[in-house]
N, C-alpha and C. Protein backbone atom coordinates (compact mmCIF):
# COMPACT_ATOMS: atom_id res chain seq x y z
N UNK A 1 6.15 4.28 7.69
CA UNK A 1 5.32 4.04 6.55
C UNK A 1 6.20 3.83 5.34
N UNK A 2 5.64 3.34 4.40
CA UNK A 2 6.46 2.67 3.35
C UNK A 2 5.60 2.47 2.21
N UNK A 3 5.78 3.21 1.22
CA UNK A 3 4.88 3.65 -0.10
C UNK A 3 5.35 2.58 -1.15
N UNK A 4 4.62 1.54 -1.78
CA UNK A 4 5.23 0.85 -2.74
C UNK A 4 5.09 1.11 -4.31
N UNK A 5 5.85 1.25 -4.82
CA UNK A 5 6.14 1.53 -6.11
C UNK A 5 5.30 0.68 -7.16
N UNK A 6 3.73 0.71 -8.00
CA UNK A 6 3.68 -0.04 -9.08
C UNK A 6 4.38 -0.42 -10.33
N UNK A 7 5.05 0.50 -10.82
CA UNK A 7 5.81 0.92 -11.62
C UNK A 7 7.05 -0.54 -11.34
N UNK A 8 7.03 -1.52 -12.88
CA UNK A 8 7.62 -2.72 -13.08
C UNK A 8 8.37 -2.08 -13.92
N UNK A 9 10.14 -2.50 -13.82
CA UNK A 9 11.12 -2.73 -14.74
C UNK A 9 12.24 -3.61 -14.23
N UNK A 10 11.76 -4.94 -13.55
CA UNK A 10 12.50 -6.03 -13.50
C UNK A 10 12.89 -5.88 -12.09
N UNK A 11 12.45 -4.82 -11.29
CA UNK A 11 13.12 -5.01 -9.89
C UNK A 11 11.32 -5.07 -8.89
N UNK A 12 11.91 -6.25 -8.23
CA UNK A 12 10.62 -6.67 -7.53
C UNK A 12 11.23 -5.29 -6.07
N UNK A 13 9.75 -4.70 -6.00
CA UNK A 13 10.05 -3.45 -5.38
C UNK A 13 9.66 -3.82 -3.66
N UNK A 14 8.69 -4.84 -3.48
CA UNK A 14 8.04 -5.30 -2.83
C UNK A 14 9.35 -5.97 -1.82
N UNK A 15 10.13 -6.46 -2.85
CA UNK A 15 11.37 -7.33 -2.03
C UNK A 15 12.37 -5.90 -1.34
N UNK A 16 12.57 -5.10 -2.37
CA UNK A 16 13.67 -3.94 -2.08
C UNK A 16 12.64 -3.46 -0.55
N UNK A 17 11.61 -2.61 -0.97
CA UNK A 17 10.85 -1.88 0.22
C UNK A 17 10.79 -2.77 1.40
N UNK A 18 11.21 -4.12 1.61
CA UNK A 18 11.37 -4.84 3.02
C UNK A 18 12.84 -4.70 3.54
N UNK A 19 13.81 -4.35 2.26
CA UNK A 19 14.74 -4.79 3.09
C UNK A 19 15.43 -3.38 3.25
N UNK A 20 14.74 -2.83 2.46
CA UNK A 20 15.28 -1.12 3.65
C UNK A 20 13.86 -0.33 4.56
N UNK A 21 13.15 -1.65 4.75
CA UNK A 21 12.41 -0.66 6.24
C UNK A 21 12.00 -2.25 6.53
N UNK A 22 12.18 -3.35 7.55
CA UNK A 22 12.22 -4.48 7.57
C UNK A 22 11.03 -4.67 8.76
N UNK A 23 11.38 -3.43 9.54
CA UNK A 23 10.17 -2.85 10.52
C UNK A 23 8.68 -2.54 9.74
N UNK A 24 8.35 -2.69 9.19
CA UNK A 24 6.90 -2.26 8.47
C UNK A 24 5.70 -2.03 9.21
N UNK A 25 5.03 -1.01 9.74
CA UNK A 25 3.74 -0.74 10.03
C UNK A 25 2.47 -0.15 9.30
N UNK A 26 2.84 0.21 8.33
CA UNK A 26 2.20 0.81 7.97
C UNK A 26 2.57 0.99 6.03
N UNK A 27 1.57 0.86 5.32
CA UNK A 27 2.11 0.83 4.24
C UNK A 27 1.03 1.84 3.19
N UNK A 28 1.64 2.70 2.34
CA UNK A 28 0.31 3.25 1.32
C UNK A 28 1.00 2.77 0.13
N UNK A 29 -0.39 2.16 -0.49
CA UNK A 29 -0.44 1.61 -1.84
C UNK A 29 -0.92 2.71 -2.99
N UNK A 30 0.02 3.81 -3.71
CA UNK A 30 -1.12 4.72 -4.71
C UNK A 30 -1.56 3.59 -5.71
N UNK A 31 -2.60 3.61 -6.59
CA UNK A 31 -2.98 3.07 -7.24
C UNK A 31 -2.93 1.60 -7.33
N UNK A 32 -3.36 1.17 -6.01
CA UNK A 32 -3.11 0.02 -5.72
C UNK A 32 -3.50 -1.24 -6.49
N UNK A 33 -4.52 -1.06 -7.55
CA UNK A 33 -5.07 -2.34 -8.22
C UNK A 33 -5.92 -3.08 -7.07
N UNK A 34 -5.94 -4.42 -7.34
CA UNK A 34 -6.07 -5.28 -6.42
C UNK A 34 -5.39 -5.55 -5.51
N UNK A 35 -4.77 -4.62 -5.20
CA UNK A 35 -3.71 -4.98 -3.70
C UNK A 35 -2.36 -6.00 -3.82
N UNK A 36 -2.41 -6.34 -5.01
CA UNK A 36 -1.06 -7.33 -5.38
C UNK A 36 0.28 -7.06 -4.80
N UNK A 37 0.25 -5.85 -5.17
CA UNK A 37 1.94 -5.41 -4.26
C UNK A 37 2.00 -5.37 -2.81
N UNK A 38 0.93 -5.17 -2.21
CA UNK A 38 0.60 -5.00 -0.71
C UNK A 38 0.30 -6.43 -0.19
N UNK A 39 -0.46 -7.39 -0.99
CA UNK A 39 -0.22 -8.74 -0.99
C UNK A 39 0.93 -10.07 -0.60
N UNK A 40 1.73 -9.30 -1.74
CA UNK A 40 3.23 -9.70 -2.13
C UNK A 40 4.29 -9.17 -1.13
N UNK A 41 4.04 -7.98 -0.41
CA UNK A 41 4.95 -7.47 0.46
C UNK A 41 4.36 -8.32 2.25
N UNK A 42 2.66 -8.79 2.27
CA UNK A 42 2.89 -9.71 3.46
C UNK A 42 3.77 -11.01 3.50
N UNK A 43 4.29 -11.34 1.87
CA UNK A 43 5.28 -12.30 2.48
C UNK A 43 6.58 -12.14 3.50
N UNK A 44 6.47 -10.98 3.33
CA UNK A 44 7.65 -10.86 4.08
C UNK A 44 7.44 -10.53 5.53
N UNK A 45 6.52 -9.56 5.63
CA UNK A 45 6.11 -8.92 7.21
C UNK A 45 4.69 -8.78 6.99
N UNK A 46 4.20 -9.40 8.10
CA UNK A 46 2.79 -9.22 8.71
C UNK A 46 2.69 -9.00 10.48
N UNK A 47 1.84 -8.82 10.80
CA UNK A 47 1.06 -7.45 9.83
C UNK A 47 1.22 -6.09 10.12
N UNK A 48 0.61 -5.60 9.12
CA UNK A 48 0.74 -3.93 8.99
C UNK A 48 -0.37 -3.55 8.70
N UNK A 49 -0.85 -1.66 8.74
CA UNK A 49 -1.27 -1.23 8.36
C UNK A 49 -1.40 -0.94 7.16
N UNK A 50 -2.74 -1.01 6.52
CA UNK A 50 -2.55 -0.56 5.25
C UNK A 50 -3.82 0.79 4.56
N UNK A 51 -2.94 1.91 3.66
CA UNK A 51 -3.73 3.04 3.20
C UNK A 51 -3.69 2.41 1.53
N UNK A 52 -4.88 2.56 0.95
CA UNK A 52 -4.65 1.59 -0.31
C UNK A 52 -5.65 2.91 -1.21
N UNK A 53 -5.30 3.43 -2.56
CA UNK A 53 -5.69 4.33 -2.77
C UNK A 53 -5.86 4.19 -4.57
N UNK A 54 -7.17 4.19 -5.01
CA UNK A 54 -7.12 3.56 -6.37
C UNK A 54 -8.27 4.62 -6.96
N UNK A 55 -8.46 4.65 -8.61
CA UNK A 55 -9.47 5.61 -9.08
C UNK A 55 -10.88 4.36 -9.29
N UNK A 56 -10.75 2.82 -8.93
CA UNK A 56 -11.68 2.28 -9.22
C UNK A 56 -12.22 1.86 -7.51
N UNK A 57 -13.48 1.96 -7.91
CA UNK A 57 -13.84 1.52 -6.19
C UNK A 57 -13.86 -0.20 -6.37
N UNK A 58 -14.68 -0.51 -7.38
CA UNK A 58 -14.56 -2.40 -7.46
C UNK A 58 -12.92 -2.96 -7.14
N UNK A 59 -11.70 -2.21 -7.52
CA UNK A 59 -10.46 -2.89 -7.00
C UNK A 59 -10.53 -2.62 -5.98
N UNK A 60 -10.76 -1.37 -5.67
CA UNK A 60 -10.61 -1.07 -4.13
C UNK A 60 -11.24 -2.11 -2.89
N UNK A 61 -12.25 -2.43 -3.11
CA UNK A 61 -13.14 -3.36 -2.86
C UNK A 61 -12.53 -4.83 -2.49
N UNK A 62 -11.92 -5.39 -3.73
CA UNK A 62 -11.33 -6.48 -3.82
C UNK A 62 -9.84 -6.51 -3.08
N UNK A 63 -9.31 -5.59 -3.28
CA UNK A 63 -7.69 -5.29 -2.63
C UNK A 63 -8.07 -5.62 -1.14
N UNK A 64 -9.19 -4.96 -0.77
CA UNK A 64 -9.50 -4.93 0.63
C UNK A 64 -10.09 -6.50 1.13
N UNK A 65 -10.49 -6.95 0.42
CA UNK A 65 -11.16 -8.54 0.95
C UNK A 65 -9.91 -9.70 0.60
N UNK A 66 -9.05 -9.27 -0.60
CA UNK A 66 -7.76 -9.92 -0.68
C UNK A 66 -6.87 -9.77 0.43
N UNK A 67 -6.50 -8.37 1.14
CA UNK A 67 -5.40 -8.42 1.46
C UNK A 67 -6.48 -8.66 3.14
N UNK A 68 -7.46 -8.57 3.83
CA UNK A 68 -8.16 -8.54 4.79
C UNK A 68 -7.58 -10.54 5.05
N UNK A 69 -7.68 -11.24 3.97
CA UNK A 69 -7.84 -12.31 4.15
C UNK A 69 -6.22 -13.17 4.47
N UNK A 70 -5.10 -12.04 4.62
CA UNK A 70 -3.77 -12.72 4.97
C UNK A 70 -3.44 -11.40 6.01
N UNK A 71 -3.59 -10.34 6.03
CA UNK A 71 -3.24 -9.80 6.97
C UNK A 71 -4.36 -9.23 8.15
N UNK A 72 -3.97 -8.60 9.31
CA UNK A 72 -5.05 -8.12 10.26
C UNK A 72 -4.58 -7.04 10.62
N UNK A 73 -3.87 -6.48 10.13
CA UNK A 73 -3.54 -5.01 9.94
C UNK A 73 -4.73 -4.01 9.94
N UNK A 74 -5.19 -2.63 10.48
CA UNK A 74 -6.13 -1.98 9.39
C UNK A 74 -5.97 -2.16 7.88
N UNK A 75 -6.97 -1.68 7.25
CA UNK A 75 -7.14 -1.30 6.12
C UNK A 75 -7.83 -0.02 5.74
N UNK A 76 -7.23 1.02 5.39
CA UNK A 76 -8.18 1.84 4.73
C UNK A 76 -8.12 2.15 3.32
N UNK A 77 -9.56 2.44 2.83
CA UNK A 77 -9.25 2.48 1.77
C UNK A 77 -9.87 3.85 0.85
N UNK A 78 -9.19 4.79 0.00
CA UNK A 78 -9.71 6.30 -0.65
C UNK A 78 -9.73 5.94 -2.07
N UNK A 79 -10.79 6.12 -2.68
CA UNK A 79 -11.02 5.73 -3.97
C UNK A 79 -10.98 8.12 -4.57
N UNK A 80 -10.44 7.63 -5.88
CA UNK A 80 -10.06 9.03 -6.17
C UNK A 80 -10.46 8.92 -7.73
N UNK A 81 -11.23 10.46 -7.84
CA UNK A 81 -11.56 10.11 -9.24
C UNK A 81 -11.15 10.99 -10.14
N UNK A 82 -11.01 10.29 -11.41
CA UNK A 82 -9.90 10.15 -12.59
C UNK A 82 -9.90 12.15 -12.56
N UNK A 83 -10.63 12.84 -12.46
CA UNK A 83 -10.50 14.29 -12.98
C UNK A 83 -10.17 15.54 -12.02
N UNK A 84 -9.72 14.51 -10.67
CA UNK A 84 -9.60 15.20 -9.23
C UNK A 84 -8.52 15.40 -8.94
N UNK A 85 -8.24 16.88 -9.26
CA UNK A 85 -7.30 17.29 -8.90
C UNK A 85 -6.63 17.41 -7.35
N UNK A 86 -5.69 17.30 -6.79
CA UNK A 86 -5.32 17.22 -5.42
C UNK A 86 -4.38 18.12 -4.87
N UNK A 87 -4.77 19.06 -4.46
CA UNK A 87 -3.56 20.32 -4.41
C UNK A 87 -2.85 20.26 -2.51
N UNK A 88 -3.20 19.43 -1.92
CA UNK A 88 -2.44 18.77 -1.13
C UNK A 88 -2.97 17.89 -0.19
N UNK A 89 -2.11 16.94 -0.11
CA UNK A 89 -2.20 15.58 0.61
C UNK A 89 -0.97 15.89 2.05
N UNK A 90 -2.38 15.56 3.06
CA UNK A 90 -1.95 15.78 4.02
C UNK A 90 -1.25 14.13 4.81
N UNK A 91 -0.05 13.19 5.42
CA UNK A 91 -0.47 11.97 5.44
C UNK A 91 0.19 12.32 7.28
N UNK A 92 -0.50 11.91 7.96
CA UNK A 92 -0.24 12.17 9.19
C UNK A 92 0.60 10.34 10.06
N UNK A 93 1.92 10.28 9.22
CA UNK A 93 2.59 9.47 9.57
C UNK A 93 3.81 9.93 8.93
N UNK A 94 5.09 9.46 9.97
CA UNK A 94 6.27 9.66 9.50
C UNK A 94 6.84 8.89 8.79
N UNK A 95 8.15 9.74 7.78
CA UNK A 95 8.65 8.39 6.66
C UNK A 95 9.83 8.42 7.28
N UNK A 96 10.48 7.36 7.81
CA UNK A 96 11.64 6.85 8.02
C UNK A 96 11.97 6.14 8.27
N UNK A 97 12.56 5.13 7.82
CA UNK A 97 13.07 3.96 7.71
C UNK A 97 13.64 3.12 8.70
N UNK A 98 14.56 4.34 9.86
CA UNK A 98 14.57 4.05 11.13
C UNK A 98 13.69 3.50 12.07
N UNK A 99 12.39 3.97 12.19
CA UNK A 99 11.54 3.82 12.96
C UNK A 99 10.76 2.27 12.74
């Protein structure tokens, strides 16, 4: 699994996160928007799984019919709201880069 970074300061993260896990199955998007980064990362590898996780359900919505329409990966998707606190996140997939 392979978590992509929204957070812009000139380094396309989408490019970095392929080329240190090039294997991709599985990907979680936090605050995914419209799925743009998860979008932008099927240029490189398709397909994968995707966990896409936003406080708006309408992006959520759209991320999912955007990214449904280039990859065939799952999709799931957890909409989270703005005052919800989360005292632990359980993610039942391993992170390593190896695999």
């Amino acid at each position: 699994m392979i978590k992509i970074s929204s957070v812009g300061n000139g380094i396309d993260h989408t490019q970095a996160a392929f080329k240190s896990t090039p294997k991709i199955k599985r990907v979680l998007d936090i605050g995914c928007k419209a799925g743009d980064n998860t979008i932008k990362l099927s240029q490189y590898v398709s397909p994968f799984d995707c966990d896409l996780v936003d406080l708006s359900l309408p992006m959520l919505e759209r991320a999912q019919v955007q990214i449904s329409e280039i990859n065939t990966g799952n999709i799931n998707k957890q909409k989270v709201a703005a005052n919800q606190t989360v005292s632990r996140i359980v993610i039942p997939m391993a992170f390593n880069s190896n695999q």
